[in-house]
Protein backbone atom coordinates (compact mmCIF):
# COMPACT_ATOMS: atom_id res chain seq x y z
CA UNK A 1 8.61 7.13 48.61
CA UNK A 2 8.60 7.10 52.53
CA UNK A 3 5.50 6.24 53.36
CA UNK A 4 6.01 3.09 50.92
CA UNK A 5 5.89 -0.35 52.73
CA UNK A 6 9.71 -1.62 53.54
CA UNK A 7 9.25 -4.06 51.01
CA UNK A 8 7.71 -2.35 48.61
CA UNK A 9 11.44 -1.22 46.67
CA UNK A 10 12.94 -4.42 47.20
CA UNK A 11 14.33 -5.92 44.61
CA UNK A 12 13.38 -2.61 42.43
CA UNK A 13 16.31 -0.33 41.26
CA UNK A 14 15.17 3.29 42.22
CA UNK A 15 16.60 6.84 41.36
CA UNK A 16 16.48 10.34 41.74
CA UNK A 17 15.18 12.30 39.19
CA UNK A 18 17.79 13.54 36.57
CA UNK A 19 18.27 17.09 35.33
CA UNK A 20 17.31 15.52 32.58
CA UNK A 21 15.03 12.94 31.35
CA UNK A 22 16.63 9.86 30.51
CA UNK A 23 14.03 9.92 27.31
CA UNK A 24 15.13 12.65 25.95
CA UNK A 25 18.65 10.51 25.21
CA UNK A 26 16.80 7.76 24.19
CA UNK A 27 15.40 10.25 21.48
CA UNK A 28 18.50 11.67 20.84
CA UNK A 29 20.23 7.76 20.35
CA UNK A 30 17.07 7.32 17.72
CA UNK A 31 18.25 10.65 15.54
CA UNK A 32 21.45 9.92 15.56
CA UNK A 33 21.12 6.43 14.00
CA UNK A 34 19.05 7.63 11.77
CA UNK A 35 21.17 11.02 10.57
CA UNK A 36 24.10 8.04 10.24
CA UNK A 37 21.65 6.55 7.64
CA UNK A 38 20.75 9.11 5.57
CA UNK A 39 23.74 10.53 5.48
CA UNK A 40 25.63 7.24 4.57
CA UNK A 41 22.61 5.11 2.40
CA UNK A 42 19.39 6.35 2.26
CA UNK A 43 19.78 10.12 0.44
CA UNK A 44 23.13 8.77 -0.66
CA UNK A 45 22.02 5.93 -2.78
CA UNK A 46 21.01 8.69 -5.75
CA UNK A 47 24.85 9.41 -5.64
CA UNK A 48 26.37 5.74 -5.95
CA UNK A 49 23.51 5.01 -8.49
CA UNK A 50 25.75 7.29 -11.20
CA UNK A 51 28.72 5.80 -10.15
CA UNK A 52 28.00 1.91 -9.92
CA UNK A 53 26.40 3.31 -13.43
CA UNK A 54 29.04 4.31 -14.85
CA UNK A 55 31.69 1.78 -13.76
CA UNK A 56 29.52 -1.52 -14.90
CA UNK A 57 27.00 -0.09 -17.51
CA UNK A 58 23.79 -1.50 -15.50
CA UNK A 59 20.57 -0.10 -16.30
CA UNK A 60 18.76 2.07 -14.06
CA UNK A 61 15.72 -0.81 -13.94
CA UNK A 62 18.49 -2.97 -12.06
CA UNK A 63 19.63 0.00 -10.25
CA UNK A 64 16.29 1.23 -8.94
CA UNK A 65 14.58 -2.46 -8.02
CA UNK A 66 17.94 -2.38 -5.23
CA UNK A 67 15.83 0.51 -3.96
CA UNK A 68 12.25 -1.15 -3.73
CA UNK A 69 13.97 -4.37 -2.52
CA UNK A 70 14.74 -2.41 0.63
CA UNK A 71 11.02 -1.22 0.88
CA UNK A 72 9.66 -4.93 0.33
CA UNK A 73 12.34 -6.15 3.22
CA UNK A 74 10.64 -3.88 5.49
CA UNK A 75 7.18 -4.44 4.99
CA UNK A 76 8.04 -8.18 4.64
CA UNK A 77 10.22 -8.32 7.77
CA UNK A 78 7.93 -6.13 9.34
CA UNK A 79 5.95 -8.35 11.92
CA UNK A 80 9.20 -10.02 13.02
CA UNK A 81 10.99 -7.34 13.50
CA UNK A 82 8.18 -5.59 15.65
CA UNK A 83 7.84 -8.94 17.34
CA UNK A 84 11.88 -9.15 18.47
CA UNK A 85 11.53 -5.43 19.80
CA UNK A 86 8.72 -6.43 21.83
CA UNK A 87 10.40 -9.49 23.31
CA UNK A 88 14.08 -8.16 23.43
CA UNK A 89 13.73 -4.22 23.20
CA UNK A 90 15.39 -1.61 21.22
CA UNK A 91 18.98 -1.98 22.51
CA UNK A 92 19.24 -5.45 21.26
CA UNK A 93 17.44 -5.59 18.18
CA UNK A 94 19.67 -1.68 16.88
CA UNK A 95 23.10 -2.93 18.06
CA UNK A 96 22.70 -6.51 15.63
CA UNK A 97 21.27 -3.65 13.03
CA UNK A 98 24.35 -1.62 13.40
CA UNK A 99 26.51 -4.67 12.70
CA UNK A 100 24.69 -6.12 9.72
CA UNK A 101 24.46 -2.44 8.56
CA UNK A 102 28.40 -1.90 8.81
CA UNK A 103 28.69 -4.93 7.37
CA UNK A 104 26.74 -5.18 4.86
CA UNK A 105 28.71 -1.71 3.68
CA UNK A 106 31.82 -3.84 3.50
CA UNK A 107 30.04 -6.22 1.54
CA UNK A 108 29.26 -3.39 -1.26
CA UNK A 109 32.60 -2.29 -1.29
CA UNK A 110 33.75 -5.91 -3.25
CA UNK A 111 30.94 -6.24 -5.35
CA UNK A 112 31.79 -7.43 -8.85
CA UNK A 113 28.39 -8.31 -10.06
CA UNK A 114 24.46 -8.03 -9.87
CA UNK A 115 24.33 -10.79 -7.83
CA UNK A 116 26.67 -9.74 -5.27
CA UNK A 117 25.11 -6.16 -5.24
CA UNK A 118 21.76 -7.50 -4.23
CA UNK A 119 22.78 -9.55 -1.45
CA UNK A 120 25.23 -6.45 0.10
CA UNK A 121 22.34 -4.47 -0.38
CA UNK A 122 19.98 -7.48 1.31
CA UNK A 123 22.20 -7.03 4.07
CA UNK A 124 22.47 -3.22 4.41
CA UNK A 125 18.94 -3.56 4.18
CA UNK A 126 18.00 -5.63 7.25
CA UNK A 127 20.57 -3.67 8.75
CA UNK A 128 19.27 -0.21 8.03
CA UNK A 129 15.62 -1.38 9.42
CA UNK A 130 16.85 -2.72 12.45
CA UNK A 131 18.55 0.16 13.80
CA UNK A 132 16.54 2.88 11.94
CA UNK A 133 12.78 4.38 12.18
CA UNK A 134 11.03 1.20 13.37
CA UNK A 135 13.26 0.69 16.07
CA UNK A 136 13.67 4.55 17.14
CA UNK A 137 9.97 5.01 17.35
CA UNK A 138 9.01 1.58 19.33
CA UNK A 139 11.46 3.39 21.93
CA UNK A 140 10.24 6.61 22.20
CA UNK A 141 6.74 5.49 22.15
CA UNK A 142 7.49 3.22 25.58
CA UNK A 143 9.38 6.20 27.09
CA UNK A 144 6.50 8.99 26.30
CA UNK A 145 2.72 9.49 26.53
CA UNK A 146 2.14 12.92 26.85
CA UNK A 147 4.34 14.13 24.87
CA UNK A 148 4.71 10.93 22.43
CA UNK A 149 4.59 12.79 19.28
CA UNK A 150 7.26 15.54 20.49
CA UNK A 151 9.39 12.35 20.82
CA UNK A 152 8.81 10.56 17.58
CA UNK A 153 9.35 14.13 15.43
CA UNK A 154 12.59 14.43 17.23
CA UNK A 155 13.81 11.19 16.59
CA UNK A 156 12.49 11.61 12.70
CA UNK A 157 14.50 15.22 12.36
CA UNK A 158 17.74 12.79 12.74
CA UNK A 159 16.95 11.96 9.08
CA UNK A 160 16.37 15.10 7.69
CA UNK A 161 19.51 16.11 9.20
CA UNK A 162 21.38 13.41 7.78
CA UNK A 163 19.43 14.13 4.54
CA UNK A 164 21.47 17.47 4.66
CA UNK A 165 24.79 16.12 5.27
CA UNK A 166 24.73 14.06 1.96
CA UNK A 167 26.93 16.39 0.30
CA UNK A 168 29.79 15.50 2.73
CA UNK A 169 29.13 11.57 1.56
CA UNK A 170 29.14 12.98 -1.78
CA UNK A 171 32.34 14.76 -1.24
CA UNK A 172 33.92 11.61 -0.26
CA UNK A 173 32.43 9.10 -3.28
CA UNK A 174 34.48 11.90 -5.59
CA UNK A 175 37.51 11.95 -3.16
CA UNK A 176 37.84 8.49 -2.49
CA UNK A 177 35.92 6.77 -4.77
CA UNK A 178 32.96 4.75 -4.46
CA UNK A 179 34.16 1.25 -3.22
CA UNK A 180 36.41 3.26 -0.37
CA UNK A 181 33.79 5.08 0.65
CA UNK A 182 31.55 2.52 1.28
CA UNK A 183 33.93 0.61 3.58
CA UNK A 184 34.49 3.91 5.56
CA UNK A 185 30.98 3.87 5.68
CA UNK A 186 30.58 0.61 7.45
CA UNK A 187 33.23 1.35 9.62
CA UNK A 188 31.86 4.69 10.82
CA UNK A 189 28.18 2.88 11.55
CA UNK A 190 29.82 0.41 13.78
CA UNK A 191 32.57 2.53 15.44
CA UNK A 192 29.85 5.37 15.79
CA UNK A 193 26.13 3.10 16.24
CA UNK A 194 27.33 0.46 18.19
CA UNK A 195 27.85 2.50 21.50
CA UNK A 196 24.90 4.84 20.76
CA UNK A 197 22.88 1.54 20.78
CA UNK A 198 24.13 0.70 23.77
CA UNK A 199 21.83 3.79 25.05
CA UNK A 200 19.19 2.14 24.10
CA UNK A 201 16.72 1.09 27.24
CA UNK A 202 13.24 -0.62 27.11
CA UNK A 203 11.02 0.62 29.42
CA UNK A 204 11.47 3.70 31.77
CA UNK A 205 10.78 1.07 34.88
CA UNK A 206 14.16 -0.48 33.72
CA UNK A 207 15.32 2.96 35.32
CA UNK A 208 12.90 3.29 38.09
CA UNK A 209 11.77 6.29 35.94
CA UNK A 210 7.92 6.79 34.39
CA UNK A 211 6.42 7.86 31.25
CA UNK A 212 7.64 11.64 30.63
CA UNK A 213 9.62 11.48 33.43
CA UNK A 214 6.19 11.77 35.60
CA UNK A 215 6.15 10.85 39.10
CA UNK A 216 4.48 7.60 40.26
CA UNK A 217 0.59 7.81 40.53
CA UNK A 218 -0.36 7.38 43.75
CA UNK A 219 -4.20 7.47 44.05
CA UNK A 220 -5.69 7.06 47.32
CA UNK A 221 -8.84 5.47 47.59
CA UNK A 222 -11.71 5.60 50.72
CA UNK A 223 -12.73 3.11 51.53
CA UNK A 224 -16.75 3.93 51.65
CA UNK A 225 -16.39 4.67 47.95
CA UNK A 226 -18.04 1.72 45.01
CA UNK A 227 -15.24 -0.41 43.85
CA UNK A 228 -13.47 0.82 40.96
CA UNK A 229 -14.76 0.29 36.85
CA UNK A 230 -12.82 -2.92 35.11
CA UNK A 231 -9.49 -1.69 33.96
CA UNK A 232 -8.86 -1.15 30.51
CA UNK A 233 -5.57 -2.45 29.32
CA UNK A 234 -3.32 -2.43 26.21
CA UNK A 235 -4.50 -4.12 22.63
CA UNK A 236 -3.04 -7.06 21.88
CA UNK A 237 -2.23 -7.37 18.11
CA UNK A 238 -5.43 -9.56 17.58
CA UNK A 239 -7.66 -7.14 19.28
CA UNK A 240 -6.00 -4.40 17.44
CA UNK A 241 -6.51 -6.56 13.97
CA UNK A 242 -10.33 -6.54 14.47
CA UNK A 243 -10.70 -2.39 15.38
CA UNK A 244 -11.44 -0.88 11.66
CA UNK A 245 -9.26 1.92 13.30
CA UNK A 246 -6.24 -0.55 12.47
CA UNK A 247 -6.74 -0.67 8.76
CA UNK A 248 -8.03 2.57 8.53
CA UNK A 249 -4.82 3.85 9.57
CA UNK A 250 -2.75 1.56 7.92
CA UNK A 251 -4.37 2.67 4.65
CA UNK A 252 -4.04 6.08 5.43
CA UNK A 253 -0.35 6.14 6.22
CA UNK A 254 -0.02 3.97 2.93
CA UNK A 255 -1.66 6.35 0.51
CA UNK A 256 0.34 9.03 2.20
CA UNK A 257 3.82 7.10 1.24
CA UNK A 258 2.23 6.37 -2.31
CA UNK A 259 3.48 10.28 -2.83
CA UNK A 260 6.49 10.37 -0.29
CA UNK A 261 8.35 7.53 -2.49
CA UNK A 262 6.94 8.82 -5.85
CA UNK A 263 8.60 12.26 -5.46
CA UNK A 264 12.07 10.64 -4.58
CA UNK A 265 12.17 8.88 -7.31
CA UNK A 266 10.85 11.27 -9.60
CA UNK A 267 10.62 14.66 -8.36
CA UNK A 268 14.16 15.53 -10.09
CA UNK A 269 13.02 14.03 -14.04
CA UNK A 270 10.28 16.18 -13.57
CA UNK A 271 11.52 19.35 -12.58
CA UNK A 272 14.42 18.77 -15.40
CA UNK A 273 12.06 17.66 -17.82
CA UNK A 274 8.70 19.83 -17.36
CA UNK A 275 10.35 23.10 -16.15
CA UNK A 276 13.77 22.70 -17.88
CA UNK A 277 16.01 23.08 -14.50
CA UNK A 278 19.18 21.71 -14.46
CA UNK A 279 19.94 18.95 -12.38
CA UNK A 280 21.93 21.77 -9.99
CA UNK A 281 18.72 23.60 -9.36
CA UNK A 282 16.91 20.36 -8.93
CA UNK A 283 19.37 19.06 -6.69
CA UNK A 284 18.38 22.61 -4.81
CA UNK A 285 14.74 21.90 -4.79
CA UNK A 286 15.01 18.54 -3.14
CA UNK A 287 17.39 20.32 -0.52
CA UNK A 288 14.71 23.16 0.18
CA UNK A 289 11.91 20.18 0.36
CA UNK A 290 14.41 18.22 2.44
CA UNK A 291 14.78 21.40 4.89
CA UNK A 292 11.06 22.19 5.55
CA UNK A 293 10.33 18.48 5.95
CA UNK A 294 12.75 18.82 8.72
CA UNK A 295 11.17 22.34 10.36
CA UNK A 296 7.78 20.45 9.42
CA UNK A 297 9.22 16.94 11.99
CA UNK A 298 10.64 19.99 14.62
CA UNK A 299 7.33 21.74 14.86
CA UNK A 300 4.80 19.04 13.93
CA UNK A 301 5.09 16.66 17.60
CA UNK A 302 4.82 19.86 19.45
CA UNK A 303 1.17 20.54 17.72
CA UNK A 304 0.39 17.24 17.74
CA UNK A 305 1.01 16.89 21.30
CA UNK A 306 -1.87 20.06 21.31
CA UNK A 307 -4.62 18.84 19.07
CA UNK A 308 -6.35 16.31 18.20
CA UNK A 309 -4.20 14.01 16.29
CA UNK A 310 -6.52 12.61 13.67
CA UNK A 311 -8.05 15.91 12.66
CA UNK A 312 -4.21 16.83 12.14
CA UNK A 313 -3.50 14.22 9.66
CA UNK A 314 -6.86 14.37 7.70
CA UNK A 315 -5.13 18.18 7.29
CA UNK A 316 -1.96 16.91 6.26
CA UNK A 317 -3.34 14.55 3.63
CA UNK A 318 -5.50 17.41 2.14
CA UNK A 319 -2.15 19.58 1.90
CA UNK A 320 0.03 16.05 0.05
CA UNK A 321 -2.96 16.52 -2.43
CA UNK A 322 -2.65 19.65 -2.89
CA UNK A 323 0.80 20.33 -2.92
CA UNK A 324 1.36 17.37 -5.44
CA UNK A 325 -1.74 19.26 -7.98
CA UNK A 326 0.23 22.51 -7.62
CA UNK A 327 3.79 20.45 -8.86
CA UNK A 328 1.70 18.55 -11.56
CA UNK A 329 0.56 21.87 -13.11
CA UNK A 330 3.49 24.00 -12.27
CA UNK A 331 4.36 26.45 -15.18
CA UNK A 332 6.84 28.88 -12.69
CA UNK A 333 9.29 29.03 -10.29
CA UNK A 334 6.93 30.19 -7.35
CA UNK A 335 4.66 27.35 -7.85
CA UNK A 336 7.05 24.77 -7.10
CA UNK A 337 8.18 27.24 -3.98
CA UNK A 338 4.53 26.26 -3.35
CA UNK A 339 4.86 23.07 -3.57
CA UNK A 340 7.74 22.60 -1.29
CA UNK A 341 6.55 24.74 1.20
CA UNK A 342 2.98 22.42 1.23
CA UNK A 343 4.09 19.14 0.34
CA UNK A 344 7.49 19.30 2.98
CA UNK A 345 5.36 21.05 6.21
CA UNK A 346 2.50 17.91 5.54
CA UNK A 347 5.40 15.63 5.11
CA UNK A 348 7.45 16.38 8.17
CA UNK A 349 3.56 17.21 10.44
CA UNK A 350 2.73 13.69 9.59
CA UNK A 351 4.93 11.24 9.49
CA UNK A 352 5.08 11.71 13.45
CA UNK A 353 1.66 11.68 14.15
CA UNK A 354 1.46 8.31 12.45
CA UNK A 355 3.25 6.18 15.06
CA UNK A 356 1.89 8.49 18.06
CA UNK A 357 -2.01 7.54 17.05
CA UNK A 358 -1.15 3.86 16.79
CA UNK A 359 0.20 4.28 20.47
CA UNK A 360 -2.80 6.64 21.50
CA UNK A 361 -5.34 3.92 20.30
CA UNK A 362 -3.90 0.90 20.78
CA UNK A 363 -1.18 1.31 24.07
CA UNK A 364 2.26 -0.03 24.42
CA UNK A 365 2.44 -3.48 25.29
CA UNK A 366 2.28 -4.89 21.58
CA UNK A 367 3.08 -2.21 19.74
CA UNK A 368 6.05 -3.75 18.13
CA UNK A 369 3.42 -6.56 16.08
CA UNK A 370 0.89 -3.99 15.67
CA UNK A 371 3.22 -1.79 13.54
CA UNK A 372 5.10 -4.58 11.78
CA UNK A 373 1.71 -6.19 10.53
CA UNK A 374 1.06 -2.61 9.46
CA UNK A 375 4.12 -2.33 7.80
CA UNK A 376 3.00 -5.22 5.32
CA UNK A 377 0.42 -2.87 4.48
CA UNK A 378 2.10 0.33 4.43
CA UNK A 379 4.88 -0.98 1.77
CA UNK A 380 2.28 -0.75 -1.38
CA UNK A 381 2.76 2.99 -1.00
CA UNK A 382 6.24 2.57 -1.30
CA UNK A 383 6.72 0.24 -3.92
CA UNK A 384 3.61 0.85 -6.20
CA UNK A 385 3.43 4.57 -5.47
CA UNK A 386 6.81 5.16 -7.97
CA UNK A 387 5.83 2.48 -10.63
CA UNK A 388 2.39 4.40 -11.13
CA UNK A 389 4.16 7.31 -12.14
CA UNK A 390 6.55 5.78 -14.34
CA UNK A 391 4.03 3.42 -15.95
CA UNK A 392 1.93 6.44 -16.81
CA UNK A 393 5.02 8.62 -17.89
CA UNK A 394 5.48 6.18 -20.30
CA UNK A 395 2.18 5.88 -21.15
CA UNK A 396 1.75 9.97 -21.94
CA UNK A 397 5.01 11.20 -21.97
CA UNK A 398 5.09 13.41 -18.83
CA UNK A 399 3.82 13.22 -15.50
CA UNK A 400 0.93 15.09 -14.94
CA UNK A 401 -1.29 12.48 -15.07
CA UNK A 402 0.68 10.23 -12.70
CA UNK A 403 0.97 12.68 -10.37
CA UNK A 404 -2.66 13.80 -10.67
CA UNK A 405 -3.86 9.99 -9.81
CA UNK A 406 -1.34 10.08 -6.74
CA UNK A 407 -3.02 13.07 -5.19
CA UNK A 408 -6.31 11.69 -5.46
CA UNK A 409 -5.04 8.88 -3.68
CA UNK A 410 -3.35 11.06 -1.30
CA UNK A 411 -6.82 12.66 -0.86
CA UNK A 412 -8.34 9.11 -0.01
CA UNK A 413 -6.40 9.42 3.19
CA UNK A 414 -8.03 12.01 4.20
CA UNK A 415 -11.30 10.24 4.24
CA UNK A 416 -9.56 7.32 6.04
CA UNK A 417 -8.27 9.07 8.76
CA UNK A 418 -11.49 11.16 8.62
CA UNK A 419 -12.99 7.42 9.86
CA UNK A 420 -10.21 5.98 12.02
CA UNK A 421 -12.18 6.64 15.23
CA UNK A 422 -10.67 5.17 18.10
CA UNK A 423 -11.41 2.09 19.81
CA UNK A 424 -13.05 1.20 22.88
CA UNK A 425 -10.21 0.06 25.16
CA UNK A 426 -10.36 -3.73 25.84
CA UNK A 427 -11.11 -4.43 29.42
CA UNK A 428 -9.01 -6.09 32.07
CA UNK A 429 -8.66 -9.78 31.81
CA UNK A 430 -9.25 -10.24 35.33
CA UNK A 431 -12.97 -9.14 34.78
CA UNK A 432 -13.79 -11.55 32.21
CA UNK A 433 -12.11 -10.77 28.95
């Protein structure tokens, strides 16, 4: 920094490097949210299903649609949400999250009626995606390049761990009871999220910091050499709308979620159902898959970091399919092993490498709108992925053939990441475009 001009730092808040970088919290800040959660709502909401049940006698059609009412919010709210985060960044848009979140808990805790329980759950909704994945992954995305998908699979293992602490939440709905332990719940998100939002930062500049904690480039040009190419700069969202690499991977990551959501819906009927466990060693199965989706988010940045990204999820897609055949067809114990093993290491690999490609291809600047337009397409694997294997469980009485159709469509993927080639940069404005 000597040999900068005097004025050169004016004005611009510089510091030493840290022991360690100030990412790396940022990361930490988006687990922790997101353990909070899962631990509290998202792998909790099996639990309070029995009991709101139970105490009013609704049916599990009511019960469930709470469920894909959250999915719809996202993919609905999806382009304004990215759209805040770009304007007002991460710390902003997760602290109002944390709020509506803890909130909306309180909410749920005096419900009397359907009515009531959808807008509580409205609430916890908006919350949830405002201080959850979105939000955690538009920050580590600005704060990493080089090691973008280490970041993001970091950030992701805060809801596998969460995932894991549901038995503490469960502990407490039999303790306490359900309203109680709702309220708690809304209190611990704001007393707990609200200062680890306050962690949040933008942009490393905001710090005087870089990408990866990298030191400033500092090129030095001679002067006998030819002027420089046109710069390439970041996509906007329109530019990014008119790459087929956009809706290649925005089909991709939906056909992946078409199985994700199906097997949390209906992983446990089958296993109790097809294979006669009880709901104990089903419960165990979806703790196992819950476990190696989390050594699958620890592992899977650091190899996608390493290779190339969009041969890694064409893998990934191929093992969904596979792993979802071997469940369909399953007639012993070590073929759902097999399955878990399969479906929870593609699971945890890719669900990283989905945000980090978007980045890769498409830069920083608006990635905010470019992932909440893609959200709007990512939400029919969500919602449609769990009614296709009901419908056709109805249909035939099991759900091999659902599940069969899924991993064909889970195979699709592969072909669309297969083609999601990336774009050729747009070039500097200042050149003519």
């Amino acid at each position: 920094m000597a040999d900068a001009a005097p004025g050169a730092l004016a004005g611009r808040r510089v510091r030493r490097p840290a022991r360690v970088f100030y990412g790396w919290w940022i990361v930490a800040v988006g687990g922790a949210l997101q353990a909070l959660q899962a631990a509290l709502l998202g792998q909790a909401y099996g639990a309070y299903v029995v009991l709101l049940r139970e105490e009013f006698g609704w049916s599990k059609t009511l019960l469930s649609a709470a469920s894909s009412l959250r999915e719809a919010e996202s993919g609905i709210l999806g382009p304004v949400h990215g759209t805040l985060l770009d304007r007002f960044g991460p710390r902003t848009i997760a602290s109002i999250g944390v709020v509506l979140l803890g909130i909306g808990f309180m909410l749920f805790s005096r419900v009397q009626d359907p009515l009531q329980f959808y807008g509580a759950f409205l609430v916890m909704s908006v919350g949830a995606s405002m201080s959850g994945y979105f939000t955690a992954t538009f920050a580590a995305v600005h704060w990493f390049e080089r090691r973008r998908a280490t970041a993001i699979s970091l950030t992701s293992a805060g809801f596998a761990i969460g995932g894991m602490c549901v038995p503490l939440t469960v502990l407490a709905l039999e303790s306490f009871g359900w309203r109680t332990t709702a309220f708690l719940s809304g209190v611990l998100i704001i007393a707990a999220g609200l200062p680890l939002a306050q962690l949040y930062r933008h942009h490393p500049r905001d710090l005087g910091l870089e990408p990866d904690g990298e030191p400033p480039a500092r090129p030095v040009r001679d002067p006998a050499d030819p002027p420089p190419a046109p710069a390439s700069r970041d996509f906007t969202l329109g530019e990014a709308l008119r790459t087929p690499a956009f809706w290649l991977i925005a089909f991709g990551h939906a056909s992946a979620l078409f199985v994700v959501s199906s097997m949390a819906v209906h992983l446990v009927s089958h296993l109790r159902e097809a294979l006669g466990y009880t709901l104990g060693q089903a419960s165990a199965v979806v703790l196992a898959l819950t476990f190696t989706f989390m050594v699958g988010n620890l592992t899977g940045g650091f190899i996608g970091d390493r290779v190339n990204k969009r041969a890694f999820l064409v893998t990934c897609m191929a093992m969904h399919c596979t792993g979802l055949l071997i469940l369909s067809h399953a007639v012993a114990t070590w073929m759902v092993a097999a399955f878990v093993v399969i479906h929870g290491l593609a699971w945890g690999w890719r669900g990283p490498q989905m945000s980090a490609i978007r980045a890769d291809y498409f830069g920083r600047a608006a990635f905010g709108k470019i992932m909440g337009v893609s959200a709007m397409v990512i939400i029919t694997g969500t919602v449609f992925g769990p009614l296709i294997a009901g419908a056709l469980y109805d249909r035939t009485g099991n759900y091999r053939l659902g599940f069969d159709v899924l991993a064909l469509i889970a195979l699709s993927g592969s072909v669309f990441f297969l083609l999601a080639r990336r774009p050729s940069p747009p070039l500097d404005r200042q050149h003519g475009r």
